[in-house]
PDB file of N, CA and C in Angstrom:
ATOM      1  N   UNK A   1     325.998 184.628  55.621  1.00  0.00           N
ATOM      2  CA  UNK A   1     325.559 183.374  56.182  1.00  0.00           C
ATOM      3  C   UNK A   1     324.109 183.518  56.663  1.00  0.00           C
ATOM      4  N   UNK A   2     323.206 182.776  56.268  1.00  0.00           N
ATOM      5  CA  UNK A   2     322.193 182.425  56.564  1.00  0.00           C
ATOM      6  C   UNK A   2     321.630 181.991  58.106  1.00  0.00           C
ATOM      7  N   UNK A   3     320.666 182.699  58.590  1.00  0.00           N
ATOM      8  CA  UNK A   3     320.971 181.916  59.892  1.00  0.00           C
ATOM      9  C   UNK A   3     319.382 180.868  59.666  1.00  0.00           C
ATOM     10  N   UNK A   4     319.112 179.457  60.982  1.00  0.00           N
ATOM     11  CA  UNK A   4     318.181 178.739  60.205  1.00  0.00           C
ATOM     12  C   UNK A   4     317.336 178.866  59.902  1.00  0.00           C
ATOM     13  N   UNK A   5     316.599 179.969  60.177  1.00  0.00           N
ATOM     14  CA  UNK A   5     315.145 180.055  60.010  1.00  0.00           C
ATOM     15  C   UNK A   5     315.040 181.019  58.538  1.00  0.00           C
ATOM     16  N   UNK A   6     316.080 181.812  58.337  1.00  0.00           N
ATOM     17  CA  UNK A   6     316.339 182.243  56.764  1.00  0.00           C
ATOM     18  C   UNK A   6     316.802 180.600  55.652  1.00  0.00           C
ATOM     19  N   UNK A   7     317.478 179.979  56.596  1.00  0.00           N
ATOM     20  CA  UNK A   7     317.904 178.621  55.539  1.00  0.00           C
ATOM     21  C   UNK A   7     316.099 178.190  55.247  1.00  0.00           C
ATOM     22  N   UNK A   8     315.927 177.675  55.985  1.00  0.00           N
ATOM     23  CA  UNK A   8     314.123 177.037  56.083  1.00  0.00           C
ATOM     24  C   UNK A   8     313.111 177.746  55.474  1.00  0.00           C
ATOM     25  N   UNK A   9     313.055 179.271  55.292  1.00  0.00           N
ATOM     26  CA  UNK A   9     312.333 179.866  54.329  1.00  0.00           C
ATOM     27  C   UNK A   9     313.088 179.809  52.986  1.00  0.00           C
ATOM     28  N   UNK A  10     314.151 179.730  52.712  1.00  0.00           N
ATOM     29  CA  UNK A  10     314.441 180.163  51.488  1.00  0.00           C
ATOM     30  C   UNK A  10     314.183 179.166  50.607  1.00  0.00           C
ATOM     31  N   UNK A  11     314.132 177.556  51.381  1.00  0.00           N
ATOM     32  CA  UNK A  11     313.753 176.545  50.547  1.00  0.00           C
ATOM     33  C   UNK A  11     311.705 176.589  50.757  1.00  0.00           C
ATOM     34  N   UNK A  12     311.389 177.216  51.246  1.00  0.00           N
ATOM     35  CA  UNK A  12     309.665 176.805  51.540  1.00  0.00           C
ATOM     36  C   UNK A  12     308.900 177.031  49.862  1.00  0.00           C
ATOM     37  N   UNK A  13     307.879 175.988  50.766  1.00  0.00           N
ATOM     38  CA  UNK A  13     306.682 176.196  49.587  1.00  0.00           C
ATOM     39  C   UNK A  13     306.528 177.655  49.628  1.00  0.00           C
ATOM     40  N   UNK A  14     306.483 178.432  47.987  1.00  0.00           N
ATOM     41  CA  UNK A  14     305.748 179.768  47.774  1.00  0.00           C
ATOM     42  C   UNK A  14     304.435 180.035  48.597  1.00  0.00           C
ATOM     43  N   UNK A  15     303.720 178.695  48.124  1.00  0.00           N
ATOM     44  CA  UNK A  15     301.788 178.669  48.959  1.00  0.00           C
ATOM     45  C   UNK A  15     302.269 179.115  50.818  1.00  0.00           C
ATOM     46  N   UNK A  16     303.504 178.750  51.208  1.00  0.00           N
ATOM     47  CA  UNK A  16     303.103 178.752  52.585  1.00  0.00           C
ATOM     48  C   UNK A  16     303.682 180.013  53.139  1.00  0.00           C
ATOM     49  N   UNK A  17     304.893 180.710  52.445  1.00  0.00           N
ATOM     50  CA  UNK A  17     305.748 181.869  52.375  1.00  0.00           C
ATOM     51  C   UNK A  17     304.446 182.926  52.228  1.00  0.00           C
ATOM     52  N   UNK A  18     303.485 182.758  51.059  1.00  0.00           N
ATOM     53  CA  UNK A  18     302.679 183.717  50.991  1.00  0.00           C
ATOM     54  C   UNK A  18     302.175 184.014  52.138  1.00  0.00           C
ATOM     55  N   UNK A  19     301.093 182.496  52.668  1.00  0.00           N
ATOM     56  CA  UNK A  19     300.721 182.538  53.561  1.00  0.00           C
ATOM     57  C   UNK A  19     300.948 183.558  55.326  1.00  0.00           C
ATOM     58  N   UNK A  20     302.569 183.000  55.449  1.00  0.00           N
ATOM     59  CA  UNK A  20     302.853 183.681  56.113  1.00  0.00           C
ATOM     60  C   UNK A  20     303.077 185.822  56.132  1.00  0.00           C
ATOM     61  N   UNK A  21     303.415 185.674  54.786  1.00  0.00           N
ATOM     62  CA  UNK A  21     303.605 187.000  54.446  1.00  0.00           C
ATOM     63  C   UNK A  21     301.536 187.552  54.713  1.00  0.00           C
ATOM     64  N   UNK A  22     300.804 187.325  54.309  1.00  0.00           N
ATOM     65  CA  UNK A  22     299.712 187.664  54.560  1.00  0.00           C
ATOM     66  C   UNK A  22     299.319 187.826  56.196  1.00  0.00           C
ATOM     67  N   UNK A  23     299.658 186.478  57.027  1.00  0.00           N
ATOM     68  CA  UNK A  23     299.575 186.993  58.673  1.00  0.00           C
ATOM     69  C   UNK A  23     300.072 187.950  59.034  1.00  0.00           C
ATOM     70  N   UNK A  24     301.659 187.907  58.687  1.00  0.00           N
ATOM     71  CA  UNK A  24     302.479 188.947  59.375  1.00  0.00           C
ATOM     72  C   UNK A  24     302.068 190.291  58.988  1.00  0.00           C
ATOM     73  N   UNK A  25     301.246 190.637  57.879  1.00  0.00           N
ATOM     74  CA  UNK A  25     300.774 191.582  57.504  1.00  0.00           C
ATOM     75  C   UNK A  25     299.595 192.410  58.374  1.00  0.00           C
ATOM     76  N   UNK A  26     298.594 190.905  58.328  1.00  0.00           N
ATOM     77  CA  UNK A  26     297.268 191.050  59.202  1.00  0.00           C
ATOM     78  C   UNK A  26     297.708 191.559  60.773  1.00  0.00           C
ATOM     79  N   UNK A  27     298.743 190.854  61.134  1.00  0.00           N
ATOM     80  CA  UNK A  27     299.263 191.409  62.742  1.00  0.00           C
ATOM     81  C   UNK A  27     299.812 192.519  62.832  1.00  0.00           C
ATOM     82  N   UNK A  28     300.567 192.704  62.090  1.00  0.00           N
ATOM     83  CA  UNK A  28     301.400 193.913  62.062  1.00  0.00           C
ATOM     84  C   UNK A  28     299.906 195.727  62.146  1.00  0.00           C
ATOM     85  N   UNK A  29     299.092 195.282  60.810  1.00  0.00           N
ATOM     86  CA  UNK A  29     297.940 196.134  61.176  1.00  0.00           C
ATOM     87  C   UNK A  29     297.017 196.233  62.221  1.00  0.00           C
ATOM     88  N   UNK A  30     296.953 195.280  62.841  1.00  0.00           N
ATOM     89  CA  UNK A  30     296.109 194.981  64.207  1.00  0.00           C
ATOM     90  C   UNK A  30     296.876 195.456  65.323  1.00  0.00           C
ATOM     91  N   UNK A  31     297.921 195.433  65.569  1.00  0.00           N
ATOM     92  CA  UNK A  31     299.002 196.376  66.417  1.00  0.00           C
ATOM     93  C   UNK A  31     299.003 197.618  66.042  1.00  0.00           C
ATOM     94  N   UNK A  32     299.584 198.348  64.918  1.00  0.00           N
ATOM     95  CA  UNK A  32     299.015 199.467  64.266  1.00  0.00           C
ATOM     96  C   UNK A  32     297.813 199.968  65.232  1.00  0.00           C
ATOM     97  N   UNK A  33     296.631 199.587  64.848  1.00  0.00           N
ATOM     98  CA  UNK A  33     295.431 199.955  64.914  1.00  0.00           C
ATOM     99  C   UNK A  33     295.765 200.194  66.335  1.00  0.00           C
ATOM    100  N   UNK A  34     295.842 198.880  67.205  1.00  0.00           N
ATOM    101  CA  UNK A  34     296.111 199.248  68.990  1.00  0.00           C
ATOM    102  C   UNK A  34     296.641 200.655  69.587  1.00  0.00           C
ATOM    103  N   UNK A  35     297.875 200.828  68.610  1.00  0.00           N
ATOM    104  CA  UNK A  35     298.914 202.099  69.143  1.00  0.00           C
ATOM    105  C   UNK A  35     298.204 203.081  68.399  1.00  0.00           C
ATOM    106  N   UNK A  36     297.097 203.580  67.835  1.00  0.00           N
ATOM    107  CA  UNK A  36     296.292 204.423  66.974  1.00  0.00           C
ATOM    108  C   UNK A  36     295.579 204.590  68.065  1.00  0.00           C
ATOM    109  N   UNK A  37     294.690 203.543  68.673  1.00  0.00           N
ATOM    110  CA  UNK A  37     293.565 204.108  69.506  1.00  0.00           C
ATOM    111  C   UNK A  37     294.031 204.451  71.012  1.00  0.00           C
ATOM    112  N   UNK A  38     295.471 204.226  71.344  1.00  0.00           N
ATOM    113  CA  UNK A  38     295.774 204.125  72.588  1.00  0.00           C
ATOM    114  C   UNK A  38     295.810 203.129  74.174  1.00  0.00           C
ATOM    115  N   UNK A  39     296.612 203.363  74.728  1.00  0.00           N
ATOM    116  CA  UNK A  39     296.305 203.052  76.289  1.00  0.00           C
ATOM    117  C   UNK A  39     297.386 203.037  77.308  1.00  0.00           C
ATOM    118  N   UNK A  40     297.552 202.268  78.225  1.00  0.00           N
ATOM    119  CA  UNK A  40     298.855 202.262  79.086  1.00  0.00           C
ATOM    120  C   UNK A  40     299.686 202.861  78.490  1.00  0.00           C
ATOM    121  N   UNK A  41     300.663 202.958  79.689  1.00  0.00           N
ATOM    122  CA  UNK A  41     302.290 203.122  79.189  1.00  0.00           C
ATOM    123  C   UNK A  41     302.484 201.189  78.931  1.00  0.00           C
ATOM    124  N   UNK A  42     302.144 200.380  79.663  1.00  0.00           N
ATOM    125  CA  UNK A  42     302.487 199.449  79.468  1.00  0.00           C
ATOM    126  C   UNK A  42     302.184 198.376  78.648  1.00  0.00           C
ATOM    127  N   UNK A  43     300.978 198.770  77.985  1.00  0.00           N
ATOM    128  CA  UNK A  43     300.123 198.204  76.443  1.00  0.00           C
ATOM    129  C   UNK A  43     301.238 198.722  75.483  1.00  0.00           C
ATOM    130  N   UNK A  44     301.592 200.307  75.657  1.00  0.00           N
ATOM    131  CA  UNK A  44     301.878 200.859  74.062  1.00  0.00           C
ATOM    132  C   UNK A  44     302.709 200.192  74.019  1.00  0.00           C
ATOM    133  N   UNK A  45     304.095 199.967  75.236  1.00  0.00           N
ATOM    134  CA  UNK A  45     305.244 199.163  74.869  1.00  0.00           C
ATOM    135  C   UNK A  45     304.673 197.712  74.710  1.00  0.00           C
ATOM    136  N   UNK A  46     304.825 196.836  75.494  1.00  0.00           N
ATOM    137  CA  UNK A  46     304.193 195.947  74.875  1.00  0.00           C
ATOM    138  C   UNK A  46     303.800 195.638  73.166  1.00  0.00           C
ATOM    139  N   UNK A  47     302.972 196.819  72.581  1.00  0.00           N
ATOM    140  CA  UNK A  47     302.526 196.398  71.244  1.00  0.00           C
ATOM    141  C   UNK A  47     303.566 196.999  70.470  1.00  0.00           C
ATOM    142  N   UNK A  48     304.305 198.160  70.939  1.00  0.00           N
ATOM    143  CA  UNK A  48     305.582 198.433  69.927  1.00  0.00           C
ATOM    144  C   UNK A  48     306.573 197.259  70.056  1.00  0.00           C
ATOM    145  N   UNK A  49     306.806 196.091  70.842  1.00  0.00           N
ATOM    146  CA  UNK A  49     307.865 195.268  70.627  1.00  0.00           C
ATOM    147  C   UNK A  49     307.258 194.146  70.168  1.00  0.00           C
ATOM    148  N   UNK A  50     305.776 194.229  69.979  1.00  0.00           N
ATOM    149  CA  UNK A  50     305.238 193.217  69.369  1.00  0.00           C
ATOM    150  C   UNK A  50     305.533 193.619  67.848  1.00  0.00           C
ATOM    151  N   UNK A  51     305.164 195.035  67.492  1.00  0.00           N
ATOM    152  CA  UNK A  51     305.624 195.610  65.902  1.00  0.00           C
ATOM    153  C   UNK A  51     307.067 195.322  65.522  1.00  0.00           C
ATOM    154  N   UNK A  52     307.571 195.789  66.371  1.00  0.00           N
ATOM    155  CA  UNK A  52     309.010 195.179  66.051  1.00  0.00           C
ATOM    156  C   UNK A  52     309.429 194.143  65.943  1.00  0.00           C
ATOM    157  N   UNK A  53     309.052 193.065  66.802  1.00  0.00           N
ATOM    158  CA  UNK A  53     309.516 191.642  66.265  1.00  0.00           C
ATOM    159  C   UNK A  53     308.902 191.458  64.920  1.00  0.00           C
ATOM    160  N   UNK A  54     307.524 191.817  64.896  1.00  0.00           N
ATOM    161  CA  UNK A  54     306.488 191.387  63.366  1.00  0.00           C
ATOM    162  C   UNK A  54     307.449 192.260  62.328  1.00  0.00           C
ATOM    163  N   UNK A  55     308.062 193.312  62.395  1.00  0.00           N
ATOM    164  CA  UNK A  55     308.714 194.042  61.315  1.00  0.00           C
ATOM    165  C   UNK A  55     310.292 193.195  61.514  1.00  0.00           C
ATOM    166  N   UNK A  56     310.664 193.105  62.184  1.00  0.00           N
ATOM    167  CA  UNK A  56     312.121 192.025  61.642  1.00  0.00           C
ATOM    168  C   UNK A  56     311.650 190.403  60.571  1.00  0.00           C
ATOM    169  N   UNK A  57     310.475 189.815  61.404  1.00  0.00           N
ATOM    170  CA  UNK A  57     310.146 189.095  60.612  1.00  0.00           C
ATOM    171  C   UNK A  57     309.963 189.247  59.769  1.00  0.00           C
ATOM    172  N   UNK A  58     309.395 189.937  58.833  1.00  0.00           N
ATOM    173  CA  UNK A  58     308.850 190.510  57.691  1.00  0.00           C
ATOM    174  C   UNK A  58     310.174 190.334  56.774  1.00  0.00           C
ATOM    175  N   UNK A  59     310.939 191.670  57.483  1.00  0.00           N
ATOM    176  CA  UNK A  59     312.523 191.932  57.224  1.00  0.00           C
ATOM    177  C   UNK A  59     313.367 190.420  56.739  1.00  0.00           C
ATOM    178  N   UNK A  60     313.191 189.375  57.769  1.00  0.00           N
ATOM    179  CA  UNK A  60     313.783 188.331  56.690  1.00  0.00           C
ATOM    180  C   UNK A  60     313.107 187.590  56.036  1.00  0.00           C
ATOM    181  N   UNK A  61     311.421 187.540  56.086  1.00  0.00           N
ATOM    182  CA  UNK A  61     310.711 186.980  54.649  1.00  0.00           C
ATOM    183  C   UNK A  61     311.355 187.730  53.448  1.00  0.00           C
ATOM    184  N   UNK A  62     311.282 189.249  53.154  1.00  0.00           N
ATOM    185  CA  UNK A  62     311.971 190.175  52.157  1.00  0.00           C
ATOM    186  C   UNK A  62     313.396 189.808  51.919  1.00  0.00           C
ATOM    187  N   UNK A  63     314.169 189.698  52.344  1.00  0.00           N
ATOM    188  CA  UNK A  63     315.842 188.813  52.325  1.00  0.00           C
ATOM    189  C   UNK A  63     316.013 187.879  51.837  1.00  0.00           C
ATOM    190  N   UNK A  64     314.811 187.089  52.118  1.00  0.00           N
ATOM    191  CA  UNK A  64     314.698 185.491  51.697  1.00  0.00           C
ATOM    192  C   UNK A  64     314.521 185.178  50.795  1.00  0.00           C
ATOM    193  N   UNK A  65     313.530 185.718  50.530  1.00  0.00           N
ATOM    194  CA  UNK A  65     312.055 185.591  49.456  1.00  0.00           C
ATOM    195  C   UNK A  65     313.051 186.705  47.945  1.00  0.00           C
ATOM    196  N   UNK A  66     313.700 187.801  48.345  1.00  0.00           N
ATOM    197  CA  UNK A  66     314.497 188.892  47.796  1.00  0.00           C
ATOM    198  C   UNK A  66     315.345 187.909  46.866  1.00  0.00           C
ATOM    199  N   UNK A  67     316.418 186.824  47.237  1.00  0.00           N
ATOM    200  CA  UNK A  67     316.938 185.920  47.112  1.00  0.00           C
ATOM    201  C   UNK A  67     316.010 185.196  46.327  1.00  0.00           C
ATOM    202  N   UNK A  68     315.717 184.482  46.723  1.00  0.00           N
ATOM    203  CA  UNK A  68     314.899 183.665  45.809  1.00  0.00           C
ATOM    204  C   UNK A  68     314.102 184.092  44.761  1.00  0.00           C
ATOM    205  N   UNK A  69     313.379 185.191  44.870  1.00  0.00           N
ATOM    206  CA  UNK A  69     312.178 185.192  43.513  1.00  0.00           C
ATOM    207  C   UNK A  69     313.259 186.302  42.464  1.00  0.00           C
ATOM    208  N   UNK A  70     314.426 186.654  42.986  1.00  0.00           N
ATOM    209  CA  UNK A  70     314.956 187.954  42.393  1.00  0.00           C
ATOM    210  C   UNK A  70     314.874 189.463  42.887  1.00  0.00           C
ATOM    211  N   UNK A  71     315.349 190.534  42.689  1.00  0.00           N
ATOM    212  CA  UNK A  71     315.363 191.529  43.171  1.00  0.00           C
ATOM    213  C   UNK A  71     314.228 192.822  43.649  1.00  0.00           C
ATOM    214  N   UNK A  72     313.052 192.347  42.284  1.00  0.00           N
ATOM    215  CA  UNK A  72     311.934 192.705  42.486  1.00  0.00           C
ATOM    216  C   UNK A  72     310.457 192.359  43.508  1.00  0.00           C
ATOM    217  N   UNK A  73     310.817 190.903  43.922  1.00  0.00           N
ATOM    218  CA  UNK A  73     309.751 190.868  45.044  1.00  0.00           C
ATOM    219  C   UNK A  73     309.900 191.765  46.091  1.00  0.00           C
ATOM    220  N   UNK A  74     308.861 191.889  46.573  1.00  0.00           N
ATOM    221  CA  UNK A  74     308.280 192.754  47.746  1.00  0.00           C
ATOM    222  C   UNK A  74     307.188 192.413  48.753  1.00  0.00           C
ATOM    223  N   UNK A  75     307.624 192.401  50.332  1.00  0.00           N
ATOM    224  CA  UNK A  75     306.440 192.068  51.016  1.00  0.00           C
ATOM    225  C   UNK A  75     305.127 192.553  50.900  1.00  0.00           C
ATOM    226  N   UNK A  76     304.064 192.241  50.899  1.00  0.00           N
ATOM    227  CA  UNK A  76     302.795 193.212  50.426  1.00  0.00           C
ATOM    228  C   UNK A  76     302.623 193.535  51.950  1.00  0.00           C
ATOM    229  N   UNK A  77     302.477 194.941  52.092  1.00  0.00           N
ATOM    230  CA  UNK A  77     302.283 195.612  52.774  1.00  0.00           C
ATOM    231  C   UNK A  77     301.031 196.147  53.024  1.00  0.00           C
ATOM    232  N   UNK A  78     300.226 195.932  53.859  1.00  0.00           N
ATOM    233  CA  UNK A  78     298.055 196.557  53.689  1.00  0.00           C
ATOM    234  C   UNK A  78     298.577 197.283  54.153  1.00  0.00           C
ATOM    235  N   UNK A  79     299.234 197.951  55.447  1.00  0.00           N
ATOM    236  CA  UNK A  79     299.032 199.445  55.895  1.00  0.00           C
ATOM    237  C   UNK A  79     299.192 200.575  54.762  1.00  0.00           C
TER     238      UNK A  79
END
């Protein structure tokens, strides 16, 4: 079972799915980069549960998108 926000991507425009797949990408490396250069105890967490929500998201664009285009799509990943 689908929950809604997997129902709502699985029907989306490709143009806007990309779209999103390209932010979540751009954020996901910009957090990266944060926990690379350091700081707090209370930044690093902070930006690791920011990675983590951005990596579940991702997780059901790939599910979705997996579904729909067939077995071979893949999130593009820059890191």
């Amino acid at each position: 079972m689908m929950t809604s926000l997997e129902a709502r991507l699985f029907g989306a425009d490709p143009t806007y799915v990309n779209e999103m797949q390209l932010r979540l990408s751009q954020a996901l490396n910009d957090i990266k980069q944060r926990l690379r250069r350091g700081g707090s105890v209370q930044e690093y967490q902070q930006w690791q549960l920011e990675a983590d929500a951005i990596q579940a998201a991702i997780t059901i664009l790939n599910t979705t998108e997996g579904d729909h285009h067939g077995p071979n799509f893949y999130f593009r990943n820059n890191s």
